[in-house]
C-alpha atoms as a PDB file:
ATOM      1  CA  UNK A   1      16.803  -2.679  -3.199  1.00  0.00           C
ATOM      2  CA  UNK A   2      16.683   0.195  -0.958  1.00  0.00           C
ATOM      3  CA  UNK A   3      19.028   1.806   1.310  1.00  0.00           C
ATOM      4  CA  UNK A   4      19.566  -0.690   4.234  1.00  0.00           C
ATOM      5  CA  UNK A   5      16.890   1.465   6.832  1.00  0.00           C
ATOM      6  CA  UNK A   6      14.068   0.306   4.608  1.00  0.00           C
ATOM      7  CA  UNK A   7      15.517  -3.728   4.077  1.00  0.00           C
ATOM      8  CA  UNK A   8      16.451  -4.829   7.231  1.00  0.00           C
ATOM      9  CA  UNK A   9      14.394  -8.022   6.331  1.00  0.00           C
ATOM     10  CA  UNK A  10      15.850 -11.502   7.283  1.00  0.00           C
ATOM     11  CA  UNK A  11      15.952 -13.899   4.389  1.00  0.00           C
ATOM     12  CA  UNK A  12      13.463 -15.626   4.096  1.00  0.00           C
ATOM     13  CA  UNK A  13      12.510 -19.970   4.622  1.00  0.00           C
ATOM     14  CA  UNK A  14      10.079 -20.990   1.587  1.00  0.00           C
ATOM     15  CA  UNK A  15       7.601 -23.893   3.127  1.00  0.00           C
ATOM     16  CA  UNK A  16       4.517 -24.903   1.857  1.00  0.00           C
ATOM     17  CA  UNK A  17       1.097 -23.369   0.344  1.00  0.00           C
ATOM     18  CA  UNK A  18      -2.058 -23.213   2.467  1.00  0.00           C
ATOM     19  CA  UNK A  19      -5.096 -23.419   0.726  1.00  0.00           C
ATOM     20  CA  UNK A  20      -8.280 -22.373   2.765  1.00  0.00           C
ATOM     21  CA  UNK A  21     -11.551 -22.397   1.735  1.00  0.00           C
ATOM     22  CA  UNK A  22     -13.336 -20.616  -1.057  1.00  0.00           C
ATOM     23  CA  UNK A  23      -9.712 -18.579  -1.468  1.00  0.00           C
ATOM     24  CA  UNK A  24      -6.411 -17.651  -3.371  1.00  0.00           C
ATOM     25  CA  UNK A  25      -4.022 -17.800  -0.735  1.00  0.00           C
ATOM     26  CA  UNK A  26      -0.330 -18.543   0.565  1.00  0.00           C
ATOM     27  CA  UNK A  27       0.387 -19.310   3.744  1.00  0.00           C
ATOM     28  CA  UNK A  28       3.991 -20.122   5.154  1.00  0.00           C
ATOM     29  CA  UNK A  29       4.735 -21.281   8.247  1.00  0.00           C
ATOM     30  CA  UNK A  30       7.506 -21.328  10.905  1.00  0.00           C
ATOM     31  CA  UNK A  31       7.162 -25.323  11.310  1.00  0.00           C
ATOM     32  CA  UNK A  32       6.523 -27.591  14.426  1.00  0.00           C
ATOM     33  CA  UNK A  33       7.286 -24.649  16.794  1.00  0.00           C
ATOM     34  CA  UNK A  34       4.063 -22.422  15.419  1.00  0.00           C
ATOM     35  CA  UNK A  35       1.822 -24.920  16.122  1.00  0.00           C
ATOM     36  CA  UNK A  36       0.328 -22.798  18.697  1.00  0.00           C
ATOM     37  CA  UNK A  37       0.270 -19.629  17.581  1.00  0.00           C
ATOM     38  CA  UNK A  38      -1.439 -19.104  14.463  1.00  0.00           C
ATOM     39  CA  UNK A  39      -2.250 -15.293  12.607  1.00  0.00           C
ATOM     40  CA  UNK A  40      -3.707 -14.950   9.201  1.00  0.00           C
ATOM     41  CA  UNK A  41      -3.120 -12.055   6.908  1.00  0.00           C
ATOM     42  CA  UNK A  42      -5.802 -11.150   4.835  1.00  0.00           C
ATOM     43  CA  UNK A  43      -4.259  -8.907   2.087  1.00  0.00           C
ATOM     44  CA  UNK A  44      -6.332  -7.072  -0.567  1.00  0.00           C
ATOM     45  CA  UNK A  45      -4.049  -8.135  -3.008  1.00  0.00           C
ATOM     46  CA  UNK A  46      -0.367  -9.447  -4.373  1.00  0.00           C
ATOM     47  CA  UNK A  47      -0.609  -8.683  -7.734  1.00  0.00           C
ATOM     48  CA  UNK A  48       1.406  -5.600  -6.659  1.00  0.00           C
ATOM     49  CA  UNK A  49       5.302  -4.769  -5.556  1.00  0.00           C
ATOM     50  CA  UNK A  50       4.284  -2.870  -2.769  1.00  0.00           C
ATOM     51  CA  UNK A  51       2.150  -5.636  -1.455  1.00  0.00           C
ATOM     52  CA  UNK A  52       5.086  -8.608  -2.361  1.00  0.00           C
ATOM     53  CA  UNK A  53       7.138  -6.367  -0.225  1.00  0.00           C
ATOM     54  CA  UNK A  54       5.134  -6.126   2.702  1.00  0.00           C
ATOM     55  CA  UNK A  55       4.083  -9.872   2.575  1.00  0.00           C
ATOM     56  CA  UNK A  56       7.409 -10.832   2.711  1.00  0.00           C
ATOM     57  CA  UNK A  57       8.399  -8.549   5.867  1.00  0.00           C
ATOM     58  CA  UNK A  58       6.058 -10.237   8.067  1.00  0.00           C
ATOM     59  CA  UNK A  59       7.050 -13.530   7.292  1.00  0.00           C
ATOM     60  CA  UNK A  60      10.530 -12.315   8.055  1.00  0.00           C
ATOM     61  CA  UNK A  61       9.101 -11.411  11.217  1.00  0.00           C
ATOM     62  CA  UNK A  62       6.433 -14.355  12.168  1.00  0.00           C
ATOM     63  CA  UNK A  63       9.698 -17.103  10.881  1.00  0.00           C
ATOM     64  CA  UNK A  64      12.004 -14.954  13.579  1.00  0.00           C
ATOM     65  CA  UNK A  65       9.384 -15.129  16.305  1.00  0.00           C
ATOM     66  CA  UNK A  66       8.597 -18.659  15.563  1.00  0.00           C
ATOM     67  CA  UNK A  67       4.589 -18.058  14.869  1.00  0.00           C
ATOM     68  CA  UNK A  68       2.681 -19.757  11.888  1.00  0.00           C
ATOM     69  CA  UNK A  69       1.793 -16.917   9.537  1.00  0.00           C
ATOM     70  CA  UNK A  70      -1.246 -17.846   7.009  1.00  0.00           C
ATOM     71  CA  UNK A  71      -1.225 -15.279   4.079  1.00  0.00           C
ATOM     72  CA  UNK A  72      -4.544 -15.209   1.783  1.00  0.00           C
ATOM     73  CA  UNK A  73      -4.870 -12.880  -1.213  1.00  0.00           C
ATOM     74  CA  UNK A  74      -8.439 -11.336  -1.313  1.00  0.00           C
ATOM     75  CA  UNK A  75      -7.643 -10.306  -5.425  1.00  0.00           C
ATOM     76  CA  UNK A  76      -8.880  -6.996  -4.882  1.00  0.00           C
ATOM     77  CA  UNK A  77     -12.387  -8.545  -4.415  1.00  0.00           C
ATOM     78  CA  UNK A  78     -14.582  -7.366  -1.283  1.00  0.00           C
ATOM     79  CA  UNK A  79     -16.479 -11.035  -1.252  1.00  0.00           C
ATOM     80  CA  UNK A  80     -13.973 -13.065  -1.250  1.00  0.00           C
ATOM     81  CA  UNK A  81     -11.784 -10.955   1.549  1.00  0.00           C
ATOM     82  CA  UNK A  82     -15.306 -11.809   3.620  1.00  0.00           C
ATOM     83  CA  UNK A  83     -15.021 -15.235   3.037  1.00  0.00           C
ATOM     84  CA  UNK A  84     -11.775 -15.514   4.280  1.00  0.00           C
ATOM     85  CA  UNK A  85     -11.868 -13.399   7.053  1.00  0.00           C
ATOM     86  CA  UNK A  86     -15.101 -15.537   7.887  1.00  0.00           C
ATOM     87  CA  UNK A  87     -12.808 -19.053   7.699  1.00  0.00           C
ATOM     88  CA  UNK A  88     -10.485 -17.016   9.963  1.00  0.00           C
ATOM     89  CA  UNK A  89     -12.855 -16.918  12.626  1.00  0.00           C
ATOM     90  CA  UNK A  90     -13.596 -20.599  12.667  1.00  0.00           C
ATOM     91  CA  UNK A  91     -10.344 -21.756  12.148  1.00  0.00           C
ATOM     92  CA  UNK A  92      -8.676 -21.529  15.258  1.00  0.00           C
ATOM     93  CA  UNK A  93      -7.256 -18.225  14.559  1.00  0.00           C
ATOM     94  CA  UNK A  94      -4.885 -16.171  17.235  1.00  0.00           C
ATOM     95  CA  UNK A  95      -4.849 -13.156  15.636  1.00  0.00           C
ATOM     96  CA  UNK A  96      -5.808 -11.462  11.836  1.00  0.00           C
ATOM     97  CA  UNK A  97      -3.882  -8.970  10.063  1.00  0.00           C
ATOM     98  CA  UNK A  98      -6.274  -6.980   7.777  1.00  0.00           C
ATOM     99  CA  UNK A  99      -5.395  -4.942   4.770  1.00  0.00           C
ATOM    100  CA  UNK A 100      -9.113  -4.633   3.807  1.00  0.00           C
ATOM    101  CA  UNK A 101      -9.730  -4.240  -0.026  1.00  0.00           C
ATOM    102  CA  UNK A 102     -12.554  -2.089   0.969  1.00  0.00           C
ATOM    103  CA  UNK A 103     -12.669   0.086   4.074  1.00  0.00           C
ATOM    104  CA  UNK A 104     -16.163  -0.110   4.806  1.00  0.00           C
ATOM    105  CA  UNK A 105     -17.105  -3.360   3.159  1.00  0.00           C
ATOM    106  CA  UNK A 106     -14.593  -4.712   5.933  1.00  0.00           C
ATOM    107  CA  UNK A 107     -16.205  -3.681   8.373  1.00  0.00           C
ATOM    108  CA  UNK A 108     -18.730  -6.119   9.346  1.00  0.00           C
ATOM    109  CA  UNK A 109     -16.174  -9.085   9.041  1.00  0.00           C
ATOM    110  CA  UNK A 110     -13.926  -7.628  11.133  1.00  0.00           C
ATOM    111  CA  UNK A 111     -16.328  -6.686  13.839  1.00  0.00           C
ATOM    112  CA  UNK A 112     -17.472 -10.491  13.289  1.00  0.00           C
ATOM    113  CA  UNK A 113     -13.713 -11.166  14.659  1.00  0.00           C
ATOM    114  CA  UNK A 114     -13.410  -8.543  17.446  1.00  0.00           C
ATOM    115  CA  UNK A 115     -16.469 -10.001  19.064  1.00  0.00           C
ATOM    116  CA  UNK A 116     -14.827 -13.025  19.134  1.00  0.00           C
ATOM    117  CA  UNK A 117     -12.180 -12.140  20.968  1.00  0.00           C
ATOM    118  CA  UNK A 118      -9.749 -12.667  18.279  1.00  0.00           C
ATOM    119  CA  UNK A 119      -7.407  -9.289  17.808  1.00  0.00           C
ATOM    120  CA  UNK A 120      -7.523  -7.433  14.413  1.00  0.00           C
ATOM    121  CA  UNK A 121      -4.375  -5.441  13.245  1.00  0.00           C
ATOM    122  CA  UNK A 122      -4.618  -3.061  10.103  1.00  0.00           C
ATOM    123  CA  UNK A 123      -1.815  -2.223   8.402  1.00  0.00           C
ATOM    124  CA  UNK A 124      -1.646   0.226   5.693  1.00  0.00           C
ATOM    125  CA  UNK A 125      -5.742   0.674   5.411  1.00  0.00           C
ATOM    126  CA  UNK A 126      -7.964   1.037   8.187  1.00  0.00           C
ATOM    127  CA  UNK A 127     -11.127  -0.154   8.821  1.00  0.00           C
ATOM    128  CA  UNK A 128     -14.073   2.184   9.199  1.00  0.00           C
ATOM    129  CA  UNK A 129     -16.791   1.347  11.888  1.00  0.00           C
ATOM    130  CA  UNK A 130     -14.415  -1.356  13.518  1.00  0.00           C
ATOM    131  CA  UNK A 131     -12.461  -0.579  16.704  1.00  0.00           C
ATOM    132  CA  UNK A 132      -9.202  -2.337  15.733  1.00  0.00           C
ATOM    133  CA  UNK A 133      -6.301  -3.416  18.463  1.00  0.00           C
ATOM    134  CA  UNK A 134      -4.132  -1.087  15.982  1.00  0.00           C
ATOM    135  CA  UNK A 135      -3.503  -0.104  12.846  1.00  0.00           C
ATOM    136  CA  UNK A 136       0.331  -0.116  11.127  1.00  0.00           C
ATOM    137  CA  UNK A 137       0.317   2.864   8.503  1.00  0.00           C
ATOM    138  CA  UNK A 138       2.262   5.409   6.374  1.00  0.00           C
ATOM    139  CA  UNK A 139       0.900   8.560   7.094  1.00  0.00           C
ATOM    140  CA  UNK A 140      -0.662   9.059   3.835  1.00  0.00           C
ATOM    141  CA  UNK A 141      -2.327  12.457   4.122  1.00  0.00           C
ATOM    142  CA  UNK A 142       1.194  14.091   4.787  1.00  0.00           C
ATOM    143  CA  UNK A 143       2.843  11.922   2.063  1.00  0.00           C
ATOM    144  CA  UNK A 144       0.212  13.437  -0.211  1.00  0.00           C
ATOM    145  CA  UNK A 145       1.114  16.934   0.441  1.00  0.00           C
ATOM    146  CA  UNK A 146       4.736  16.192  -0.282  1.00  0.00           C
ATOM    147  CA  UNK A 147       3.571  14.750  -3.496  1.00  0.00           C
ATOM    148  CA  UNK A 148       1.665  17.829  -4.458  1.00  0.00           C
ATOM    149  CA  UNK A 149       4.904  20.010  -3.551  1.00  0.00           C
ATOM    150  CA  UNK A 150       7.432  18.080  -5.247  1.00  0.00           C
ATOM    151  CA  UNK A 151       5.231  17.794  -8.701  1.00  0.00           C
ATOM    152  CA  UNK A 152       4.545  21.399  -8.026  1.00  0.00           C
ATOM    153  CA  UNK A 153       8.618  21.792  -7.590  1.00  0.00           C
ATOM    154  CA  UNK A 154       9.169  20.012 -11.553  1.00  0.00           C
ATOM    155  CA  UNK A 155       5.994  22.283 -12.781  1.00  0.00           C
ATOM    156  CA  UNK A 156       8.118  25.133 -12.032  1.00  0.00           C
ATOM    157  CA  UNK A 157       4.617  26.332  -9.748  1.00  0.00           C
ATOM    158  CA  UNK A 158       2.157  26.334 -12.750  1.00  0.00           C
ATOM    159  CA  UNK A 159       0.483  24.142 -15.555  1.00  0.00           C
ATOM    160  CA  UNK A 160      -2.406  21.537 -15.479  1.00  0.00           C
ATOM    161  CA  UNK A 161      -2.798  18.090 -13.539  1.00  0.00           C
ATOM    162  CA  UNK A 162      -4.541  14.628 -14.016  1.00  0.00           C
ATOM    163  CA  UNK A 163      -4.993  13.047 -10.700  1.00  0.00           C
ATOM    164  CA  UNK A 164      -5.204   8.931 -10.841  1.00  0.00           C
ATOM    165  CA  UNK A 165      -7.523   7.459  -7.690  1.00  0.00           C
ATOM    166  CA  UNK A 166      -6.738   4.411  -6.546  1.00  0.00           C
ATOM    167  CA  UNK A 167      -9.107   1.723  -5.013  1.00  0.00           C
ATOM    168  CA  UNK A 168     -12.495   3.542  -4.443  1.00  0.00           C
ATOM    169  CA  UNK A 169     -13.702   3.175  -0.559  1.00  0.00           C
ATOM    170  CA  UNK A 170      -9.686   2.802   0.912  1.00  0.00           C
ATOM    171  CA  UNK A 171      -8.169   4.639   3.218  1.00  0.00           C
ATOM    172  CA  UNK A 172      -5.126   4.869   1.458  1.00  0.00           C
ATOM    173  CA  UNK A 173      -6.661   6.009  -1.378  1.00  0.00           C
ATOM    174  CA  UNK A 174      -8.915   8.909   0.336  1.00  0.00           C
ATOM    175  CA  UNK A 175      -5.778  10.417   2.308  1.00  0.00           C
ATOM    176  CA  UNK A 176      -3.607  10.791  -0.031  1.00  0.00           C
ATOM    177  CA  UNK A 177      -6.027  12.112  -2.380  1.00  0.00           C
ATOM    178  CA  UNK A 178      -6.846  14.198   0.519  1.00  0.00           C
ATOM    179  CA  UNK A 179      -3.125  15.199   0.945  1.00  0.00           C
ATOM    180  CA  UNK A 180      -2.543  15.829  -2.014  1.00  0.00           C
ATOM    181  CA  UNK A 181      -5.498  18.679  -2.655  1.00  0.00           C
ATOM    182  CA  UNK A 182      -4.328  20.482   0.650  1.00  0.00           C
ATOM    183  CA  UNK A 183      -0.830  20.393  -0.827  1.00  0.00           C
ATOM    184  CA  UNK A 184      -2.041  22.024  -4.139  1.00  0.00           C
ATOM    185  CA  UNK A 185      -3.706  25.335  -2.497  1.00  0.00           C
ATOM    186  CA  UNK A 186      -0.733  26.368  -2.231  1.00  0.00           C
ATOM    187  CA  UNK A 187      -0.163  26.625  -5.535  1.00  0.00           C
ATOM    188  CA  UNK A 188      -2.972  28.752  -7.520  1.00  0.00           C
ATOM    189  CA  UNK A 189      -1.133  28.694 -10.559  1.00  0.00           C
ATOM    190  CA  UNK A 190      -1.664  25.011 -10.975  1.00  0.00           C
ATOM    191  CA  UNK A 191      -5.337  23.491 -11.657  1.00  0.00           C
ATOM    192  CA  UNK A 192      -6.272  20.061 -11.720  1.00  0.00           C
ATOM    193  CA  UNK A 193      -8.266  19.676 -14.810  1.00  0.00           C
ATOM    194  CA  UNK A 194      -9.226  15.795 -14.464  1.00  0.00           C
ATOM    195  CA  UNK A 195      -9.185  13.162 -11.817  1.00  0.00           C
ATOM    196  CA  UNK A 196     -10.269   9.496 -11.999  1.00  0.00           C
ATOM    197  CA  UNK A 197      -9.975   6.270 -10.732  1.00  0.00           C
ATOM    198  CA  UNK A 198      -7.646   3.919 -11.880  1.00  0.00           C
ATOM    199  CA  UNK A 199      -7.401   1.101  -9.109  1.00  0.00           C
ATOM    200  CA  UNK A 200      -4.371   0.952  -8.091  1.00  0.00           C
ATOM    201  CA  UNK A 201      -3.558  -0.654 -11.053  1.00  0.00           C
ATOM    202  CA  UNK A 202      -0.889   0.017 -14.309  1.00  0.00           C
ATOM    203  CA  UNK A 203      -2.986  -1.446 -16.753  1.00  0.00           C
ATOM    204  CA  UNK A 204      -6.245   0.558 -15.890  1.00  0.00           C
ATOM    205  CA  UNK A 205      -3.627   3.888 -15.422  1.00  0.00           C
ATOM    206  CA  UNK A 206      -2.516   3.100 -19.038  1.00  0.00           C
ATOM    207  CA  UNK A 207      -6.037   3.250 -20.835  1.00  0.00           C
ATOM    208  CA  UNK A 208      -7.338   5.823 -17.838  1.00  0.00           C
ATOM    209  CA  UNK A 209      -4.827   8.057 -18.898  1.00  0.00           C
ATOM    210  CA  UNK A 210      -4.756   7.380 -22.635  1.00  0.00           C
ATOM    211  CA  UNK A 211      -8.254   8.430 -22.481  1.00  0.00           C
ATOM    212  CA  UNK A 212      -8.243  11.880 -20.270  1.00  0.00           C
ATOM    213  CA  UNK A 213      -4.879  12.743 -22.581  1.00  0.00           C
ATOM    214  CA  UNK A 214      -7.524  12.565 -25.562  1.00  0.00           C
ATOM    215  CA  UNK A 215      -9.572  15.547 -23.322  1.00  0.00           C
ATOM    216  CA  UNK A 216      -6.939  17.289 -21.552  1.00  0.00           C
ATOM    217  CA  UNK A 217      -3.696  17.323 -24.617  1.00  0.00           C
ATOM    218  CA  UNK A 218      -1.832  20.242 -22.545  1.00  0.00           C
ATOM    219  CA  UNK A 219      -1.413  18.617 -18.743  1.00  0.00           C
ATOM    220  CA  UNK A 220       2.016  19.678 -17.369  1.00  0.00           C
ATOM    221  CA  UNK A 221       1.803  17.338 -14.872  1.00  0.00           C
ATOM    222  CA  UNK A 222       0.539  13.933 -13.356  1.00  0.00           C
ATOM    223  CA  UNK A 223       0.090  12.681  -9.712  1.00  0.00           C
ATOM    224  CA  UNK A 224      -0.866   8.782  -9.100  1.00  0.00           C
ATOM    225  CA  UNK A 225      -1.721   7.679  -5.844  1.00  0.00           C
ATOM    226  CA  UNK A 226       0.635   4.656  -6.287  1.00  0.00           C
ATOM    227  CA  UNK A 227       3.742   3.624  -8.414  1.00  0.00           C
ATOM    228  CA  UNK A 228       1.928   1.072 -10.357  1.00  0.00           C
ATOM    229  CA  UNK A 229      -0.167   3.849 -11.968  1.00  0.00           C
ATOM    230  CA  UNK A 230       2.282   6.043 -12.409  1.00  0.00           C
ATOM    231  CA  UNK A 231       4.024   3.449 -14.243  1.00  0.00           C
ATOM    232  CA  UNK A 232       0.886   2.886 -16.646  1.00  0.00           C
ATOM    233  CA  UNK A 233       0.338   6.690 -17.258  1.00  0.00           C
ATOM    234  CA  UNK A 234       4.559   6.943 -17.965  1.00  0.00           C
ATOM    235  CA  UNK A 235       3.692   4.605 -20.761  1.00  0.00           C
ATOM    236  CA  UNK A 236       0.780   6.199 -21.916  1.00  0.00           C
ATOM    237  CA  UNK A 237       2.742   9.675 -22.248  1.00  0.00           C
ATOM    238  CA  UNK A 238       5.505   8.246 -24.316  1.00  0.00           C
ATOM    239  CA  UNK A 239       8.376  10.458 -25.171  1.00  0.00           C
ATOM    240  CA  UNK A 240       6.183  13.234 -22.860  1.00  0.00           C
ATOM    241  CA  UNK A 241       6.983  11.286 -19.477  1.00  0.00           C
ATOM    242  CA  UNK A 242       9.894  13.621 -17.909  1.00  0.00           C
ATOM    243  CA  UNK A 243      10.075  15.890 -19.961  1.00  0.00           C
ATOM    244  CA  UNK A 244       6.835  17.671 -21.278  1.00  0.00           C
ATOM    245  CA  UNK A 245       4.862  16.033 -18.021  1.00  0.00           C
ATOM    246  CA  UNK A 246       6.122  15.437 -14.904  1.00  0.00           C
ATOM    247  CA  UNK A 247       5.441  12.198 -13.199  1.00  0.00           C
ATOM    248  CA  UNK A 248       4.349  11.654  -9.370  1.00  0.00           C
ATOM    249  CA  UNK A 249       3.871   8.787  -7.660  1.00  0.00           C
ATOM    250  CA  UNK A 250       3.362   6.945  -3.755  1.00  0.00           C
ATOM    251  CA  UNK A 251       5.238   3.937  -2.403  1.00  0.00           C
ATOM    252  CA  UNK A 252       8.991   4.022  -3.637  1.00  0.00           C
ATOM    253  CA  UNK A 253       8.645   0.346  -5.047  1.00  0.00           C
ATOM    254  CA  UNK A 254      11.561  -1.148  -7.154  1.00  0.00           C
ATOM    255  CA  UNK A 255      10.322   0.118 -10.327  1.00  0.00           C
ATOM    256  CA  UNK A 256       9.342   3.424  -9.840  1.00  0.00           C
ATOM    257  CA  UNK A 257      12.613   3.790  -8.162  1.00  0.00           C
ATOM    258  CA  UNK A 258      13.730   2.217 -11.693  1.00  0.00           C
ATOM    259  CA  UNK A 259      11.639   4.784 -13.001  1.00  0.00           C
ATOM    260  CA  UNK A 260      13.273   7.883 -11.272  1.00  0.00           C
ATOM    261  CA  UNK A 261      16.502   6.642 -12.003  1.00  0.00           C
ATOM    262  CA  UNK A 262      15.433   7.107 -15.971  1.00  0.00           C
ATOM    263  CA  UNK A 263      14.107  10.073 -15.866  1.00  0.00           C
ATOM    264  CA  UNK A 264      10.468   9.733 -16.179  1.00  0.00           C
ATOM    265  CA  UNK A 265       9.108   9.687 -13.035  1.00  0.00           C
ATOM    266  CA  UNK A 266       9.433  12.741 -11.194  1.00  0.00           C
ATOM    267  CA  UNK A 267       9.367  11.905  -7.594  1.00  0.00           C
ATOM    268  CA  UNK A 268       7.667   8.744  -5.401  1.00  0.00           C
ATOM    269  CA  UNK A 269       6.702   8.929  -1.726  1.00  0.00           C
ATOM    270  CA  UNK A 270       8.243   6.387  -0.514  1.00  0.00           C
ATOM    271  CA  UNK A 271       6.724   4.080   1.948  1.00  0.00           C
ATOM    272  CA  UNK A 272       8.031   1.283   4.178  1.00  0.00           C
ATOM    273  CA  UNK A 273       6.203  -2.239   2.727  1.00  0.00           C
ATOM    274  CA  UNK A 274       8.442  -4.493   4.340  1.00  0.00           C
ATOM    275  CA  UNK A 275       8.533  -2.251   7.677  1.00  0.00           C
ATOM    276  CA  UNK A 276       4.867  -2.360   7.795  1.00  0.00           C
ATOM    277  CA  UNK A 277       4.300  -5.743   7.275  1.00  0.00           C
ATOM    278  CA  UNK A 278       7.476  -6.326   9.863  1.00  0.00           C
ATOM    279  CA  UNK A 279       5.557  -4.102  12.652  1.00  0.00           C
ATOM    280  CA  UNK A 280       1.685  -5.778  11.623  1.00  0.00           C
ATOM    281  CA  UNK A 281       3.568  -9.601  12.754  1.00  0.00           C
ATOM    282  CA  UNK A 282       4.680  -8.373  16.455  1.00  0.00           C
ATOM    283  CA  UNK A 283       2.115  -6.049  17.364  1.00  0.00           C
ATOM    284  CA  UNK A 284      -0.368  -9.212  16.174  1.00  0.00           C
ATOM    285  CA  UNK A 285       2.010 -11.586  18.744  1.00  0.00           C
ATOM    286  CA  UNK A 286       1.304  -8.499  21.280  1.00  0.00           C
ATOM    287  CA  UNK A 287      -2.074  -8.809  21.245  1.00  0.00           C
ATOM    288  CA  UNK A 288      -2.447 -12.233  21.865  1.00  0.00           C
ATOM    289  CA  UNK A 289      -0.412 -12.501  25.013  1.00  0.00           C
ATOM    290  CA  UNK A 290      -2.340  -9.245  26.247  1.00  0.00           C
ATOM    291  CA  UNK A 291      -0.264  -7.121  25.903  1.00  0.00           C
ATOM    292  CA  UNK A 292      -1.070  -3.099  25.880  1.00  0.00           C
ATOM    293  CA  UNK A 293       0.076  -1.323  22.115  1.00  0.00           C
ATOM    294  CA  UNK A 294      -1.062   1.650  20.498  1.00  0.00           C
ATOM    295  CA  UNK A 295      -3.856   2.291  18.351  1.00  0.00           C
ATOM    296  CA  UNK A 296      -2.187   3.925  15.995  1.00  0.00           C
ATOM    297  CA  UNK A 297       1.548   3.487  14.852  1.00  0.00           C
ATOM    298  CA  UNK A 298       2.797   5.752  11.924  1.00  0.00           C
ATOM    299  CA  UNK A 299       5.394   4.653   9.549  1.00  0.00           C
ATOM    300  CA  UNK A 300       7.537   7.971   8.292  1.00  0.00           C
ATOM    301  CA  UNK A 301       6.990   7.866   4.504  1.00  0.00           C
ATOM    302  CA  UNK A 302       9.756   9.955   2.619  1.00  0.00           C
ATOM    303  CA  UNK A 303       9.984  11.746  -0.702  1.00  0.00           C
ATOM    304  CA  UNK A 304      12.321  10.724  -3.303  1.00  0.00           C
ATOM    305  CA  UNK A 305      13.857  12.233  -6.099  1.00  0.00           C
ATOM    306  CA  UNK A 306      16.657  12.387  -8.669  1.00  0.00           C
ATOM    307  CA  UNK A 307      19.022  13.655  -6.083  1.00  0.00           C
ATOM    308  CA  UNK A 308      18.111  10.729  -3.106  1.00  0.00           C
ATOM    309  CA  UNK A 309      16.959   7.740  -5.189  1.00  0.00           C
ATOM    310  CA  UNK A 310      20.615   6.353  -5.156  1.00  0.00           C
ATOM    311  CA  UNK A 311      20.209   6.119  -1.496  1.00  0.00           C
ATOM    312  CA  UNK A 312      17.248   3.323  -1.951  1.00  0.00           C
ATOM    313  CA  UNK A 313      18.570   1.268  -4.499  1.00  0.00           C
ATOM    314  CA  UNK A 314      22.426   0.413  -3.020  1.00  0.00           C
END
């Protein structure tokens, strides 16, 4: 677990499954005294830590403010995130917490909502072409440039990078890519000889990376726009992984914390999941009594090393 700022998360009351149409999804409920208030959160997927994490915060936060909570799991597929945002919208719906799989394929969906009169919250991905009540977010693009200057930091200034993508068409994904570049001009003696998509994912970082070690044998160094590909390229570098390469990745979960702690990941920017989520639930119950919150609301995202990770996992 992390240091006590990042997990003050209420444990948590298990209740029942909710099934809606055409979807993978878990929804759990606060009982007889949500009735009235119902949001849905329509996450992009929880076949990840980070997302687990940030689920679980906002129940936290919908079972302390007595709201039914309705979480659906898009499985990183555009389609089916439309479907369910679509059931949303017809089913009585206060509010909708969006974590789109796509940024733009979102769009129209979430418009679909907004001209209903039913409030859309973000949280960690925006939503281009939609005017969303707000959106809860790490600020990515400056957690990017810290990831460029502490891999830059273990390179000892110079050497050669791969750069894992995540999900094509996310928000996430563009600024911290985005970041990240900005934070390497200022180091000339360091070139990025490949960069590629890998999903978000540590099975597609593992053969992604297998395959642009084949092409690029000398890399010094590796920065993954999440944990759960720097996790697949640490296995697909061996014995290299801390030590010949140095490992970067974004969203301090459990294992790359894990990771850090052994000596093969370099650094993680770590973000907030369960803060996030946390913040998504009560500007959501905001909205629907009318009340005024801001459009944007950052979440500091902080870099960790060797020399701080013991401070996230007491």
């Amino acid at each position: 677990m992390k240091s006590s700022s990042f997990r003050k998360i209420a444990a948590l009351t298990a209740t029942a499954a909710l099934i809606l149409v055409g979807t993978t999804a878990c929804g759990r409920g606060g009982g007889d005294e949500a009735s009235g208030t119902k949001i849905v959160m329509a996450l992009s997927t929880l076949n990840n830590p980070f997302f687990v994490e940030l689920r679980d915060g906002a129940q936290a936060a919908a079972d302390e403010a007595g709201v039914q909570l309705n979480i659906v799991d898009a499985q990183n597929d555009s389609a089916t995130q439309a479907n369910q945002l679509a059931t949303a919208a017809s089913g009585g719906t206060k509010a909708v917490i969006v974590n789109p799989v796509d940024s733009d394929a979102a769009s129209s969906s979430v418009n679909d909502l907004l001209s209903a009169d039913i409030p859309v919250i973000g949280v960690d991905r925006t939503v281009n072409g939609a005017d969303l009540n707000s959106l809860v977010a790490s600020d990515n693009v400056a957690g990017g440039r810290q990831a460029a200057d502490e891999l830059a930091k273990a390179m000892g200034e110079k050497g050669s990078v791969i750069h894992l993508q995540g999900v094509s068409g996310t928000s996430a994904s563009r600024d911290r890519g985005q970041g990240f570049e900005e934070g390497m001009k200022a180091y000339p003696d360091i070139t990025v000889v490949a960069k590629q998509t890998a999903n978000f994912d540590r099975a597609a970082a593992l053969d992604v990376t297998t395959n642009l070690l084949q092409s690029n044998p000398a890399v010094t160094g590796l920065f993954a726009e999440n944990d759960e590909m720097a996790l697949g390229a640490i296995q697909a570098l061996g014995s290299r992984a801390g030590t010949e390469v140095s490992v970067v990745g974004f969203d301090g979960t459990s294992d790359g914390l894990a990771a850090i702690e052994a000596g093969t990941l370099v650094a993680t920017i770590a973000q907030q999941p369960a803060e996030l989520g946390k913040l998504s639930v009560e500007l959501a119950i905001k909205a629907i009594a009318g009340d005024k919150i801001e459009k944007t609301v950052p979440v500091e995202v902080v870099s960790v090393t060797k020399t701080n990770v013991g401070d996230f996992t007491k």
